[in-house]
Protein backbone atom coordinates (compact mmCIF):
# COMPACT_ATOMS: atom_id res chain seq x y z
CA UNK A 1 19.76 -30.46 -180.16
CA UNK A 2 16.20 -30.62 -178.37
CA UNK A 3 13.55 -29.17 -180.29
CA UNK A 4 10.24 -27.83 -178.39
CA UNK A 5 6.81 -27.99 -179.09
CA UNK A 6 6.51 -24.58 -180.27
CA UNK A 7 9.36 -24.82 -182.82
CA UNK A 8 8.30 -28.35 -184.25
CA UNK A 9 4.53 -27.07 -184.62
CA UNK A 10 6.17 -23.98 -186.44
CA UNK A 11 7.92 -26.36 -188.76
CA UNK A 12 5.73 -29.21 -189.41
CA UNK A 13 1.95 -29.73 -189.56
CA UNK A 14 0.77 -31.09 -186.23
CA UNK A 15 -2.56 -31.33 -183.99
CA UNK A 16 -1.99 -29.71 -180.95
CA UNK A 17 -5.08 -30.96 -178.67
CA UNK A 18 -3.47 -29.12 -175.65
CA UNK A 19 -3.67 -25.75 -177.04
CA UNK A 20 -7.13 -26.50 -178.83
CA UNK A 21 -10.78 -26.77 -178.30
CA UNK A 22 -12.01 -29.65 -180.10
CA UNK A 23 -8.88 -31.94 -181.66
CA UNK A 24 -6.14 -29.20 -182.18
CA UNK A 25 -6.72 -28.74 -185.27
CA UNK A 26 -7.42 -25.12 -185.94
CA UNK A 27 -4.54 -24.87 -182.91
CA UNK A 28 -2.22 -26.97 -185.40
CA UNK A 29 -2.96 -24.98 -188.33
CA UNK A 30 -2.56 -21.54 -186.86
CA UNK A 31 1.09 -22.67 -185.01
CA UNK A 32 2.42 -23.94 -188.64
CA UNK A 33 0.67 -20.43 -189.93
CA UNK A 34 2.39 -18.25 -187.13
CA UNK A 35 -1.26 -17.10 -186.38
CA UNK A 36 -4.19 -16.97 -183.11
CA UNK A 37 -5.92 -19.81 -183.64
CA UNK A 38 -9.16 -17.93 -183.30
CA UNK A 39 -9.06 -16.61 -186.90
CA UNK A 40 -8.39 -20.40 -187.91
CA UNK A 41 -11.29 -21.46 -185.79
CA UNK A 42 -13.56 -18.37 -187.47
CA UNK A 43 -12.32 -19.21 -191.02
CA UNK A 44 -13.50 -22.56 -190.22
CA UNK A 45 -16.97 -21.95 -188.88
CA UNK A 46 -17.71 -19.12 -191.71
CA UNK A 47 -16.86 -21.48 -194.35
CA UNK A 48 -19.46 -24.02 -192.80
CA UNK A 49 -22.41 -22.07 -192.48
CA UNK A 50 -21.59 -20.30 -195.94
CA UNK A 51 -20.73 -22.82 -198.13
CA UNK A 52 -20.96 -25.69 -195.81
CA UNK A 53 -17.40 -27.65 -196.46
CA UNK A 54 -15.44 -26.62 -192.90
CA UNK A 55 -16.78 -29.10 -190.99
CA UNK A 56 -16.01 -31.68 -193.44
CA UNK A 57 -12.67 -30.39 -194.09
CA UNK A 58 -11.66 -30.35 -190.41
CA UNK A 59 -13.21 -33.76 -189.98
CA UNK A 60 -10.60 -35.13 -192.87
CA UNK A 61 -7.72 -32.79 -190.99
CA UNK A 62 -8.66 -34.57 -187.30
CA UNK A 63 -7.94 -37.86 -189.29
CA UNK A 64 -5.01 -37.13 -191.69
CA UNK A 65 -2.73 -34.66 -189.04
CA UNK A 66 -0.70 -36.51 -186.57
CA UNK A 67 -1.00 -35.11 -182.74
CA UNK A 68 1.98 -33.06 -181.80
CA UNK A 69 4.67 -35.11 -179.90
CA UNK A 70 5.65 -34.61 -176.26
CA UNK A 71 8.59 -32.81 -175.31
CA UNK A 72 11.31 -34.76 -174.14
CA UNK A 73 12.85 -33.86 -171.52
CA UNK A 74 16.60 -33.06 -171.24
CA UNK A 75 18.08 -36.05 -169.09
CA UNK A 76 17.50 -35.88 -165.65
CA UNK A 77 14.38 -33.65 -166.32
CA UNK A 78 10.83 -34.73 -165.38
CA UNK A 79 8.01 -34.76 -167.46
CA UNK A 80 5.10 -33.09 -166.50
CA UNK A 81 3.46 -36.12 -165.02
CA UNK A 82 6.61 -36.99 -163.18
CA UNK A 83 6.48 -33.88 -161.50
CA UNK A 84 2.72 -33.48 -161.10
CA UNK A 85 3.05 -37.13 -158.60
CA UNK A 86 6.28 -35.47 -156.98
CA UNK A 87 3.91 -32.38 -156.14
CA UNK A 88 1.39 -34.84 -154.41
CA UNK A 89 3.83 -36.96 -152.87
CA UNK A 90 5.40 -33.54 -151.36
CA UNK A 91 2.31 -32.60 -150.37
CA UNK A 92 0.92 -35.53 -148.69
CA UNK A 93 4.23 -35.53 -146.64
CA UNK A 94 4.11 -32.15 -145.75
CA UNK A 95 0.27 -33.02 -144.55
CA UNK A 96 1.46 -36.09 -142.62
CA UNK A 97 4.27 -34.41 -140.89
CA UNK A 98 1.56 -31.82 -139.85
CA UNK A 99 -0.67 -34.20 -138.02
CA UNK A 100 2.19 -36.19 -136.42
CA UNK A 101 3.21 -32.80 -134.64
C-alpha cells in the first residue's frame, strides 16, 4: 500500500522543507501535531525573544529530524520532475510546429 506525504508526516516526525520557510521544521512539527504551522513557527519565535532557547532548539531539530521522503509514484506514474521536462518538451514542440507553419 502507498503511503503519501501527508499521512507519513502525520505518523512520523519529519522536516518538510517544501511546505516550510526556513528547513521544515516548524512545517514538520505542526504535520506530526495535526496543526498550521504558523502557531509552531510563533511558539518558536516567542520562546526566543522570551527566554531565548527557540532558536537553539530548532537549530538541534534542523540537525536531528530527517527531511520527509518523496512520494513514489505508483508504477507508470511520473514524478514531478518527470513531468515538469514532459511540460517543456510539449511546449517547445507545440512552439516549433508554430513557426514551421
Amino acid at each position: 500500500m502507498k503511503r503519501d506525504r501527508a499521512e507519513l508526516a502525520r505518523s512520523h516526525l519529519y522536516r518538510d522543507p517544501e511546505s516550510g520557510t526556513i528547513a521544515g521544521v516548524c512545517a514538520g512539527l505542526a504535520h506530526r501535531m495535526n496543526m498550521d504551522p504558523v502557531w509552531v513557527r510563533l511558539a518558536f519565535i516567542v520562546t526566543t525573544l522570551l527566554w531565548g532557547v527557540g532558536l537553539p532548539v530548532y537549530l538541534v531539530l534542523w540537525v536531528a529530524m530527517k527531511e520527509l521522503p518523496e512520494a513514489k509514484p505508483e508504477p507508470g506514474e511520473m514524478t514531478p520532475q518527470e513531468r515538469e521536462i514532459w511540460e517543456a518538451v510539449n511546449a517547445e514542440m507545440k512552439t516549433l510546429d508554430l513557426e514551421n507553419d
